[in-house]
C-alpha atoms as a PDB file:
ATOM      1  CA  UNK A   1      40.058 -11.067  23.906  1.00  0.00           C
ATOM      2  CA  UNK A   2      37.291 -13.028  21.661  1.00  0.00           C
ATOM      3  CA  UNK A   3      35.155 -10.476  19.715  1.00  0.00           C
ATOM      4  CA  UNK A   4      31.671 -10.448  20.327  1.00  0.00           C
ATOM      5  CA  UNK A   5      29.301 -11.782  17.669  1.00  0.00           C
ATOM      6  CA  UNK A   6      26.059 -13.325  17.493  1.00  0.00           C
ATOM      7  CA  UNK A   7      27.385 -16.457  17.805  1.00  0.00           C
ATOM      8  CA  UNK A   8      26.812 -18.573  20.714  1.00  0.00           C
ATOM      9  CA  UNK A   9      29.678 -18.681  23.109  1.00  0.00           C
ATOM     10  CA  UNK A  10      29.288 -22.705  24.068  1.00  0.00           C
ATOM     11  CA  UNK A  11      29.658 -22.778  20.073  1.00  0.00           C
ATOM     12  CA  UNK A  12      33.303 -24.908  19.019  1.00  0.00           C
ATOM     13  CA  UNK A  13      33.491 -22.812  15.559  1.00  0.00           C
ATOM     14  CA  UNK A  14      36.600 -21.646  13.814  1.00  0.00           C
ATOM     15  CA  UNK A  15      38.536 -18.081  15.063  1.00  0.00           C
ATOM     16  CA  UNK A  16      37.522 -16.738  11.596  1.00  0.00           C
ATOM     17  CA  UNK A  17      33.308 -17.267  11.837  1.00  0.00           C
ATOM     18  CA  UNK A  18      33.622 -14.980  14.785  1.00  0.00           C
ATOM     19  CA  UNK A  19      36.176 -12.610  13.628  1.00  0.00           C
ATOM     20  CA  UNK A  20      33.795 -12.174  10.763  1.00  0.00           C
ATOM     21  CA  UNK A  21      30.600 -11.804  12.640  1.00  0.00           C
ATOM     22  CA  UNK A  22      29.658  -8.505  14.856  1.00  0.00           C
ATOM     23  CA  UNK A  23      27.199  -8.007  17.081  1.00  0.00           C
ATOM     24  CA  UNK A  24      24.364  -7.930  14.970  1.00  0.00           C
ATOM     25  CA  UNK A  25      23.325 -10.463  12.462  1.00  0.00           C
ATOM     26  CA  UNK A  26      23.734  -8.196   8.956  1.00  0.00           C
ATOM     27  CA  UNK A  27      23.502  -9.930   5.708  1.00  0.00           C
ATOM     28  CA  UNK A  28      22.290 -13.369   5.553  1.00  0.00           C
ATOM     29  CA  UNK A  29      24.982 -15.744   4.296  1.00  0.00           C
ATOM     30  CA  UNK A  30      27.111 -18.804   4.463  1.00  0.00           C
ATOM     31  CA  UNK A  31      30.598 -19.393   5.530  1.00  0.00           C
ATOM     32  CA  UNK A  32      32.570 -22.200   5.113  1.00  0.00           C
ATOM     33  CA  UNK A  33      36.046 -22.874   7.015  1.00  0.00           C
ATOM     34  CA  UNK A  34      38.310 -25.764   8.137  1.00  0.00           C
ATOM     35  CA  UNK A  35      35.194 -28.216   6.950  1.00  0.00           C
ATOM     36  CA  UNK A  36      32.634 -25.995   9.172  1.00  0.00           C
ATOM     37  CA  UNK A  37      29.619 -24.534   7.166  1.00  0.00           C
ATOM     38  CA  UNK A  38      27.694 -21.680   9.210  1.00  0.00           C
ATOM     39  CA  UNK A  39      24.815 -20.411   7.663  1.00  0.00           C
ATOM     40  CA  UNK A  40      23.895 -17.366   9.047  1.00  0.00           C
ATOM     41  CA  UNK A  41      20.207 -16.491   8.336  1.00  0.00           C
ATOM     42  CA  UNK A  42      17.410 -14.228   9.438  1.00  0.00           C
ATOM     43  CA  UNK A  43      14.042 -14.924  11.387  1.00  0.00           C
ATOM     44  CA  UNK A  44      10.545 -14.653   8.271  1.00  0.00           C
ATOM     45  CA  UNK A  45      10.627 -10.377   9.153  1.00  0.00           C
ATOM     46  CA  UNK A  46       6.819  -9.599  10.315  1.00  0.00           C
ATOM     47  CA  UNK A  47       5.197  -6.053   9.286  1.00  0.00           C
ATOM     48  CA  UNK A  48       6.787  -2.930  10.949  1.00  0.00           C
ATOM     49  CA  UNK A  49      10.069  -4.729  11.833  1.00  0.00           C
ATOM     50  CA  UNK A  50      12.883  -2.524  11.003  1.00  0.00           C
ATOM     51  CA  UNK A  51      15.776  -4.983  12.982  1.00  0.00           C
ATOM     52  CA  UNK A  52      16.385  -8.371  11.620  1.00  0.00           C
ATOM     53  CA  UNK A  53      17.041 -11.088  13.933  1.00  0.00           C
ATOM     54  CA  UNK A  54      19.879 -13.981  13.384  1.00  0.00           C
ATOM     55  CA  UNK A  55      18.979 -17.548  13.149  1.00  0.00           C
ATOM     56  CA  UNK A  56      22.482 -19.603  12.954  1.00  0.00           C
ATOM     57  CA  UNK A  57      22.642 -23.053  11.272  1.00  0.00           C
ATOM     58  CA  UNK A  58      26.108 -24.728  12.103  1.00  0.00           C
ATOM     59  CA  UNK A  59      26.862 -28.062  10.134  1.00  0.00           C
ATOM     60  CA  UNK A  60      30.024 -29.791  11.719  1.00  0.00           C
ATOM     61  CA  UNK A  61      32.555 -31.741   9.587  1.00  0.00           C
ATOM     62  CA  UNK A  62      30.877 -35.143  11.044  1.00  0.00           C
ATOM     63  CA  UNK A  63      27.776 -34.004   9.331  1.00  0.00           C
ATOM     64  CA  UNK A  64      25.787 -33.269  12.319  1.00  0.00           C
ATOM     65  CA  UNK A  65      23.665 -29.925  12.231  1.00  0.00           C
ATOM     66  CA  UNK A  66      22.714 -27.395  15.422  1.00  0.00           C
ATOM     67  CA  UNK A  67      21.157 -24.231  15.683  1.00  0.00           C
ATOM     68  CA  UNK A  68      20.956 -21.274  17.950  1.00  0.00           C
ATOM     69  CA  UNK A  69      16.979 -21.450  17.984  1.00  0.00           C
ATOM     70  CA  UNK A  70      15.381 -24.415  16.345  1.00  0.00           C
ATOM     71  CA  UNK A  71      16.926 -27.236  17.150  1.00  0.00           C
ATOM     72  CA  UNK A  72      19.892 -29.526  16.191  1.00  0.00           C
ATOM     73  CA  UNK A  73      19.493 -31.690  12.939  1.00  0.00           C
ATOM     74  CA  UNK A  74      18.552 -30.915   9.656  1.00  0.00           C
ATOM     75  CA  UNK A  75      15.167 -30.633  10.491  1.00  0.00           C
ATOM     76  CA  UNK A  76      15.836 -27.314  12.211  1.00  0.00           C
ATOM     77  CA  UNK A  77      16.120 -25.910   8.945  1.00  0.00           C
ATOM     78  CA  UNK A  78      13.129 -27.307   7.316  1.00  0.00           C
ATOM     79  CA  UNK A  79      11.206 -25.920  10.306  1.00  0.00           C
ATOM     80  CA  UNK A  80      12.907 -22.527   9.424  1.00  0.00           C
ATOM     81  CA  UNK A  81      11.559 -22.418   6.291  1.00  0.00           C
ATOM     82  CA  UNK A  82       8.315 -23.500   7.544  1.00  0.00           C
ATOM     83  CA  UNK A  83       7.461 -20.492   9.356  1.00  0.00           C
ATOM     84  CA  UNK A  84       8.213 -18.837   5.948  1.00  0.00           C
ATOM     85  CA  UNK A  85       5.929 -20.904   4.505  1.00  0.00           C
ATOM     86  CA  UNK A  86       3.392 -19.806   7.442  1.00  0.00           C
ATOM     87  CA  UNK A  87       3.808 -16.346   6.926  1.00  0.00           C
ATOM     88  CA  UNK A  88       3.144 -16.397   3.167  1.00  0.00           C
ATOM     89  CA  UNK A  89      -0.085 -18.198   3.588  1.00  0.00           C
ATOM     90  CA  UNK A  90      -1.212 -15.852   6.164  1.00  0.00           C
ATOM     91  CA  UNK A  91      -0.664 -13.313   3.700  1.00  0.00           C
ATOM     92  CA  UNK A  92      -2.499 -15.271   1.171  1.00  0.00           C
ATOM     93  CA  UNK A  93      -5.547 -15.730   3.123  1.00  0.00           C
ATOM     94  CA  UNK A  94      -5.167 -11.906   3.621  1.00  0.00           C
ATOM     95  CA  UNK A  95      -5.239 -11.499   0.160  1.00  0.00           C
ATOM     96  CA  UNK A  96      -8.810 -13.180  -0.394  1.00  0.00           C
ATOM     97  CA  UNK A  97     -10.491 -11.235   2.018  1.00  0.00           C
ATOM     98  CA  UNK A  98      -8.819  -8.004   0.937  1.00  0.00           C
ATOM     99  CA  UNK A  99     -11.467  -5.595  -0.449  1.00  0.00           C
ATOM    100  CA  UNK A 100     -10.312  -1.532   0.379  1.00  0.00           C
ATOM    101  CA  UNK A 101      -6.917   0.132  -0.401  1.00  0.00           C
ATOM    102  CA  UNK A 102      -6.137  -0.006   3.139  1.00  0.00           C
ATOM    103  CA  UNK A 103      -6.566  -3.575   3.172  1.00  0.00           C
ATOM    104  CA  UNK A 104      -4.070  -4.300   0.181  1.00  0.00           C
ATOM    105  CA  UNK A 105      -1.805  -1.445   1.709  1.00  0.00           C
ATOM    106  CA  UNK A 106      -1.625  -3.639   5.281  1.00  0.00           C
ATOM    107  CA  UNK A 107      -0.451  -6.980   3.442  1.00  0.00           C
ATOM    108  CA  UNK A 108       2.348  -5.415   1.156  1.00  0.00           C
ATOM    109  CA  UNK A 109       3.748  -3.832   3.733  1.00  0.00           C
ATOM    110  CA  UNK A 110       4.430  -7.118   5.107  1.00  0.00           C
ATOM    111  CA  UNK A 111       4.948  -9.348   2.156  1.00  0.00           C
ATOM    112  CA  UNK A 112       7.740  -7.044   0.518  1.00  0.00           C
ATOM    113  CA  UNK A 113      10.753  -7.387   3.105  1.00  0.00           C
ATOM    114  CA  UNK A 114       9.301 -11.183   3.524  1.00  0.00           C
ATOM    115  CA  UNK A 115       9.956 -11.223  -0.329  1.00  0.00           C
ATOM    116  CA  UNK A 116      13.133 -10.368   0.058  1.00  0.00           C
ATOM    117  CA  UNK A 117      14.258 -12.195   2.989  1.00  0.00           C
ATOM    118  CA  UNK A 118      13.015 -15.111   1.514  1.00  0.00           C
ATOM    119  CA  UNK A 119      15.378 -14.532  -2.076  1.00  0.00           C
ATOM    120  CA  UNK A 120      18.572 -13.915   0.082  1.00  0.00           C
ATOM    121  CA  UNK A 121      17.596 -16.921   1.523  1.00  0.00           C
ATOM    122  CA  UNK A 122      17.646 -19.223  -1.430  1.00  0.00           C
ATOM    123  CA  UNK A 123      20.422 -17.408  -2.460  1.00  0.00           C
ATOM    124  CA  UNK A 124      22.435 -18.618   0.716  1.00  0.00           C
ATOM    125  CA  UNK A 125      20.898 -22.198   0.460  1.00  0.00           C
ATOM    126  CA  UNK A 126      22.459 -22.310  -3.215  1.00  0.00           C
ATOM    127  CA  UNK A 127      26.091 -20.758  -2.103  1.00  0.00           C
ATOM    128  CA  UNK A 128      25.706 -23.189   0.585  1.00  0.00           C
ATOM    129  CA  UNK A 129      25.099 -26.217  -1.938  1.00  0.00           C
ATOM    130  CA  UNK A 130      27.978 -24.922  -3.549  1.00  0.00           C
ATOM    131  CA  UNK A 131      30.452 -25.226  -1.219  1.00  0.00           C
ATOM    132  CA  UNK A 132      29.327 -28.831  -0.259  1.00  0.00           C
ATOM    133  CA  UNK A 133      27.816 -30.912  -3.092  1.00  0.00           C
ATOM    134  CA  UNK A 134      27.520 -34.032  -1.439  1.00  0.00           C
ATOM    135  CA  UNK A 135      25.388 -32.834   1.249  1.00  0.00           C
ATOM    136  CA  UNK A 136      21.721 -34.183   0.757  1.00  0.00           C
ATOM    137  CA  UNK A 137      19.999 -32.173   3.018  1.00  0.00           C
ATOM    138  CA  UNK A 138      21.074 -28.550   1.991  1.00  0.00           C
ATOM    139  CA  UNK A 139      19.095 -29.661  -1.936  1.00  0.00           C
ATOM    140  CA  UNK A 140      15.849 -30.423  -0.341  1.00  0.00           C
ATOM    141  CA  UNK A 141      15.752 -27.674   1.340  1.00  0.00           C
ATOM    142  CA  UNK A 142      17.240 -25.207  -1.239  1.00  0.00           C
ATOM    143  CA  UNK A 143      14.311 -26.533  -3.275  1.00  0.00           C
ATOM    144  CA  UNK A 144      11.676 -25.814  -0.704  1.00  0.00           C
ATOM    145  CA  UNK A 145      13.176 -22.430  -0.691  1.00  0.00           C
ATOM    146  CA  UNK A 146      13.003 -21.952  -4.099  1.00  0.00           C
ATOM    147  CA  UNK A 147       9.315 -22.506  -4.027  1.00  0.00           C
ATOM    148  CA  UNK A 148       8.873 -20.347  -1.459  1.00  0.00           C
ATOM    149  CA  UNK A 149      10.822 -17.414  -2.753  1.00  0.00           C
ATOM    150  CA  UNK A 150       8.523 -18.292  -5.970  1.00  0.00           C
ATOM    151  CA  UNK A 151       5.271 -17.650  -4.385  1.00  0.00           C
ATOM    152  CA  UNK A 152       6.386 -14.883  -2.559  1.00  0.00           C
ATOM    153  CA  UNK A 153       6.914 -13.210  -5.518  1.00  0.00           C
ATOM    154  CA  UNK A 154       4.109 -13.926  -7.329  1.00  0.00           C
ATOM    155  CA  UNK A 155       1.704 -13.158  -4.279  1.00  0.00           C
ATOM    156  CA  UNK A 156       3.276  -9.842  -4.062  1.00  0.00           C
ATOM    157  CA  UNK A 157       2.227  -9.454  -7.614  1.00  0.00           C
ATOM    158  CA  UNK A 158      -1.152 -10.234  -7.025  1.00  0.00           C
ATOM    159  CA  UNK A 159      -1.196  -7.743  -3.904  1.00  0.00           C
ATOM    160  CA  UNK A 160       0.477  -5.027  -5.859  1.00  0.00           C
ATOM    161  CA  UNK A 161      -2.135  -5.135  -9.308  1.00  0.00           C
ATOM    162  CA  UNK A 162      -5.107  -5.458  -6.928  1.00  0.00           C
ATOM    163  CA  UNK A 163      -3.546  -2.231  -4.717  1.00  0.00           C
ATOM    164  CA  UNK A 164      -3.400  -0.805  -8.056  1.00  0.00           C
ATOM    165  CA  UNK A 165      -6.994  -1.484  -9.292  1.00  0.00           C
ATOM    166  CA  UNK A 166      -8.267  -0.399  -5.804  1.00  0.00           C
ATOM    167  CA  UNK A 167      -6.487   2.934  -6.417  1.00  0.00           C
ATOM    168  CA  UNK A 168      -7.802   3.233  -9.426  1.00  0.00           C
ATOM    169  CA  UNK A 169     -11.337   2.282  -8.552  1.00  0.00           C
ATOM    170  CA  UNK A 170     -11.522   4.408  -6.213  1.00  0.00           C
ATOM    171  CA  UNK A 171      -9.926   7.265  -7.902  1.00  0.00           C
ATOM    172  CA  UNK A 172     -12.362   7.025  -9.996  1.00  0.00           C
ATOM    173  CA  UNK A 173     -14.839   7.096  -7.866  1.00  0.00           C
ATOM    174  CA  UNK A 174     -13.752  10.074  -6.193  1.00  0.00           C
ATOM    175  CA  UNK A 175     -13.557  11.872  -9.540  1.00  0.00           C
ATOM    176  CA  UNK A 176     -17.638  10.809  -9.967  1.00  0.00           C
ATOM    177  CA  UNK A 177     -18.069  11.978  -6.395  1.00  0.00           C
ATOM    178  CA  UNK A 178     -16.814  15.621  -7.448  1.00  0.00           C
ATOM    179  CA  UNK A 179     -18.711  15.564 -10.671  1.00  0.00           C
ATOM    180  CA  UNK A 180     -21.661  15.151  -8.789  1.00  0.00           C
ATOM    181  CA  UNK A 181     -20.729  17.692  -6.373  1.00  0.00           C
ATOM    182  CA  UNK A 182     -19.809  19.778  -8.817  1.00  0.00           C
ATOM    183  CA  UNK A 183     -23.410  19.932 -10.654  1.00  0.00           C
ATOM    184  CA  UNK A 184     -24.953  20.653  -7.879  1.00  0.00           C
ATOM    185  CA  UNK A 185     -23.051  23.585  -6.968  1.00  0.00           C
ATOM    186  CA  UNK A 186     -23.314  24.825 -10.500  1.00  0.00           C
ATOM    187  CA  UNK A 187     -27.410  24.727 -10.388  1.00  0.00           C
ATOM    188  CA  UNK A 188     -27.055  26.302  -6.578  1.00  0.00           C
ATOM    189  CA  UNK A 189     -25.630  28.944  -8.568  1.00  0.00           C
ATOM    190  CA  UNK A 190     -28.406  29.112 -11.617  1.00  0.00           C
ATOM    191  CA  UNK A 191     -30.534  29.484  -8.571  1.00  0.00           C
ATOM    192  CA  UNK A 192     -28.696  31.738  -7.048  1.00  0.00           C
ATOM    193  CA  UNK A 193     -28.437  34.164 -10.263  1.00  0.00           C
ATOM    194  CA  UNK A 194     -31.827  33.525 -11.161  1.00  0.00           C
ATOM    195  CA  UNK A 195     -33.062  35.355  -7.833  1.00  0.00           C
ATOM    196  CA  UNK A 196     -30.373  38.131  -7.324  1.00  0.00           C
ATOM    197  CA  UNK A 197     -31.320  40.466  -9.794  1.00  0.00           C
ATOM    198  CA  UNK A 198     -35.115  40.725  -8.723  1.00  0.00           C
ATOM    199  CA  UNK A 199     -33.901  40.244  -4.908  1.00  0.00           C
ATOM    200  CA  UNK A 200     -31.413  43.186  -5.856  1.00  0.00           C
ATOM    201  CA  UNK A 201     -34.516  45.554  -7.521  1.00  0.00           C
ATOM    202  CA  UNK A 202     -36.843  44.174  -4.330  1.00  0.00           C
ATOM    203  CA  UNK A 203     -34.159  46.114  -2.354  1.00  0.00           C
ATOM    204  CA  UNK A 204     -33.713  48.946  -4.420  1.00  0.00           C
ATOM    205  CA  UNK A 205     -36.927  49.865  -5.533  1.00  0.00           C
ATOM    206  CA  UNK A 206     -39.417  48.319  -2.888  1.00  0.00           C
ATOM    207  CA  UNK A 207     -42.339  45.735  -3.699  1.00  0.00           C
ATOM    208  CA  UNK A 208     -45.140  46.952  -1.466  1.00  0.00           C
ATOM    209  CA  UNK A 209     -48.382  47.055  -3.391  1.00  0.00           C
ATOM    210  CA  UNK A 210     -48.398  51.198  -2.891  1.00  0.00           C
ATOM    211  CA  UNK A 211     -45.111  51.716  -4.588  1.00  0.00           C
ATOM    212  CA  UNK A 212     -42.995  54.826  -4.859  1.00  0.00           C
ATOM    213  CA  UNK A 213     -43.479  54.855  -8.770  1.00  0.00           C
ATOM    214  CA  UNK A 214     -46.707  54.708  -8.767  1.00  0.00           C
ATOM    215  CA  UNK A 215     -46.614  58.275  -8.702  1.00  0.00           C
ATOM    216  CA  UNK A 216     -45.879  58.032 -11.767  1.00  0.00           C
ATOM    217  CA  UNK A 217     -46.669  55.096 -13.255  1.00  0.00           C
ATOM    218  CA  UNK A 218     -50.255  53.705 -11.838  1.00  0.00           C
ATOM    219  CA  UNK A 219     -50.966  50.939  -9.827  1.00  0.00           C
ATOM    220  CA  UNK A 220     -50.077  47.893  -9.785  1.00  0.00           C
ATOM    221  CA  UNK A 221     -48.094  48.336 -12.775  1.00  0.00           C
ATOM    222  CA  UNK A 222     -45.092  49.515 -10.771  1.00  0.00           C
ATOM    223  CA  UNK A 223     -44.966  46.410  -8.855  1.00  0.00           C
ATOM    224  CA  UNK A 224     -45.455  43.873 -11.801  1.00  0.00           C
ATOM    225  CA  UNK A 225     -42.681  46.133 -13.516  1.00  0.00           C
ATOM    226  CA  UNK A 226     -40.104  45.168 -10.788  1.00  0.00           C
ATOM    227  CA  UNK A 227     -41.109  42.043 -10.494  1.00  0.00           C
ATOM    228  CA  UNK A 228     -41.048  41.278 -14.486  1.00  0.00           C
ATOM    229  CA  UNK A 229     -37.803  42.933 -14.926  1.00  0.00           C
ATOM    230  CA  UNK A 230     -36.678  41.020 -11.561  1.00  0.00           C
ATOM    231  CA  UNK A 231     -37.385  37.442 -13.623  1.00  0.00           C
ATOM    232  CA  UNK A 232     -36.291  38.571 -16.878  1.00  0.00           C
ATOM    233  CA  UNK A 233     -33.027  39.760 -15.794  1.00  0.00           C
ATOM    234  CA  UNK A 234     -32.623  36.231 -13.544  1.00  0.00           C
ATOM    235  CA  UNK A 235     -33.389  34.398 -16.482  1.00  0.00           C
ATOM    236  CA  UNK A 236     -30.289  36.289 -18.668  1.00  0.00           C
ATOM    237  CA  UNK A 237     -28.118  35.744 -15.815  1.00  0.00           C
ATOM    238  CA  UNK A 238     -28.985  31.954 -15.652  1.00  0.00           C
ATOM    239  CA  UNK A 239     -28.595  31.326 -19.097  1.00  0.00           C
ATOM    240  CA  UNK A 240     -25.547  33.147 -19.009  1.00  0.00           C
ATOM    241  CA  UNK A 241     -23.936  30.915 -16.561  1.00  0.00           C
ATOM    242  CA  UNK A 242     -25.747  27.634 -17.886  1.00  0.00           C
ATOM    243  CA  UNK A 243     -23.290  28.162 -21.107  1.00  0.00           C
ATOM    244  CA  UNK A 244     -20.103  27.469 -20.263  1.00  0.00           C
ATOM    245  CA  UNK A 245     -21.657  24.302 -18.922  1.00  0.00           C
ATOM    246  CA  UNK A 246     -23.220  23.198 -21.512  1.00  0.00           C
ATOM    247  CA  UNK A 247     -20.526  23.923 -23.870  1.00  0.00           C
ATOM    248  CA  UNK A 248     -18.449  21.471 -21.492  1.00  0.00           C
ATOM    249  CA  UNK A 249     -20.841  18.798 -21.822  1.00  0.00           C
ATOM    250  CA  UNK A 250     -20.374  19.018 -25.888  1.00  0.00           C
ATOM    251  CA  UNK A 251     -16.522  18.942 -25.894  1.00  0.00           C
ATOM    252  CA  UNK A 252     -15.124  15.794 -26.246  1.00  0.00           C
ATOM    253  CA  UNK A 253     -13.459  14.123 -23.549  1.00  0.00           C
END
């Protein structure tokens, strides 16, 4: 019974490409047997995509190339490394109009595993080179996925300093936010003291203009007395609690 693999079954290959393939694609790279080179490769991964789908590239001892998706020829692989190429500068023209965290977030999310797919790549082009020298075709393209693999990596360097400075930025902007905030609950509270001690004798005491201690002291002097010590006990309070802010403000940072 033939093992199943992710080979195609019209495929002619030698027992030992699908003894070593399963059922699902795993690592991408080349095999070479009995004058049969299979590379076995992965679609560019897009954002969210946890499975990786194969993309076979079988070059026959004749020299003649097919493929389980693109094509037969050559060309099939240069088109599979132009929808690398596709995907990178979507990512790129992401990048320019990038402006919030979110934004930067969104593209590295999809440029990392591209990244990475696109380095195992270049490293299977170069095995692949390897094992047959004279083959033209396999240096062009090996090239073309060096440069690829090249700006992958250095626009997922861009995308990861701007993430960084947009953090930053608006860390920082955050931290002004609850500065601000922060004031103005601290003179809420000045206010607040000011008023509770003569809001606290205005409850005890009374401040009707025929006031209990006029009895004994006269009138109005009662009411002026609660309402004097009312203000001068707001003011202590205030300045009290305006200290420790104050002695912030002189501390260096």
């Amino acid at each position: 019974m033939v093992p199943k693999s992710v080979l195609p079954p019209s495929w002619e290959v030698p027992a030992e490409f699908r003894n070593r393939l399963g059922e699902r694609v795993g690592r991408q790279r080349a095999m070479m047997a009995d004058g049969h080179l299979l590379l076995v490769l992965h679609r560019p991964p897009k954002k969210d995509e946890v499975e990786r789908f194969a993309r076979l590239f079988w070059r026959k001892p004749d020299g003649t190339w097919q493929s389980n998706e693109l094509g037969n020829g050559p060309t099939a692989l240069v088109r599979h490394l132009g929808d690398f190429a596709e995907l990178i500068d979507k990512y790129d023209r992401q990048e320019d109009q990038a402006q919030s965290v979110d934004d930067y977030f969104g593209i590295m999310e999809g440029i990392s595993p591209l990244t990475r797919a696109v380095k195992n790549l270049h490293s299977v082009l170069q095995d692949a080179r390897e094992k047959l020298p004279d083959e033209r075709d396999l240096i062009n393209v090996r090239d073309k996925a060096y440069e690829l693999e090249r700006s992958a990596e250095l626009l997922a360097t861009d995308v990861r300093n701007a993430l960084e400075f947009a953090t930053a930025k608006k860390s920082e902007e955050q931290a002004a936010a609850s500065h601000e905030m922060a004031i103005a609950a601290h003179r809420l509270n000045l206010l607040a003291a000011f008023f509770f001690p003569i809001a606290t004798l205005s409850a005890v005491f009374d401040t009707s203009l025929t006031h209990p201690l006029e009895k004994y002291i006269p009138p109005p002097y009662a009411f002026y007395s609660v309402i004097g010590l009312g203000l001068f006990l707001g003011v202590v309070l205030a300045a009290y609690l305006a200290g420790p802010a104050e002695e912030d403000k002189k501390r260096p940072a």
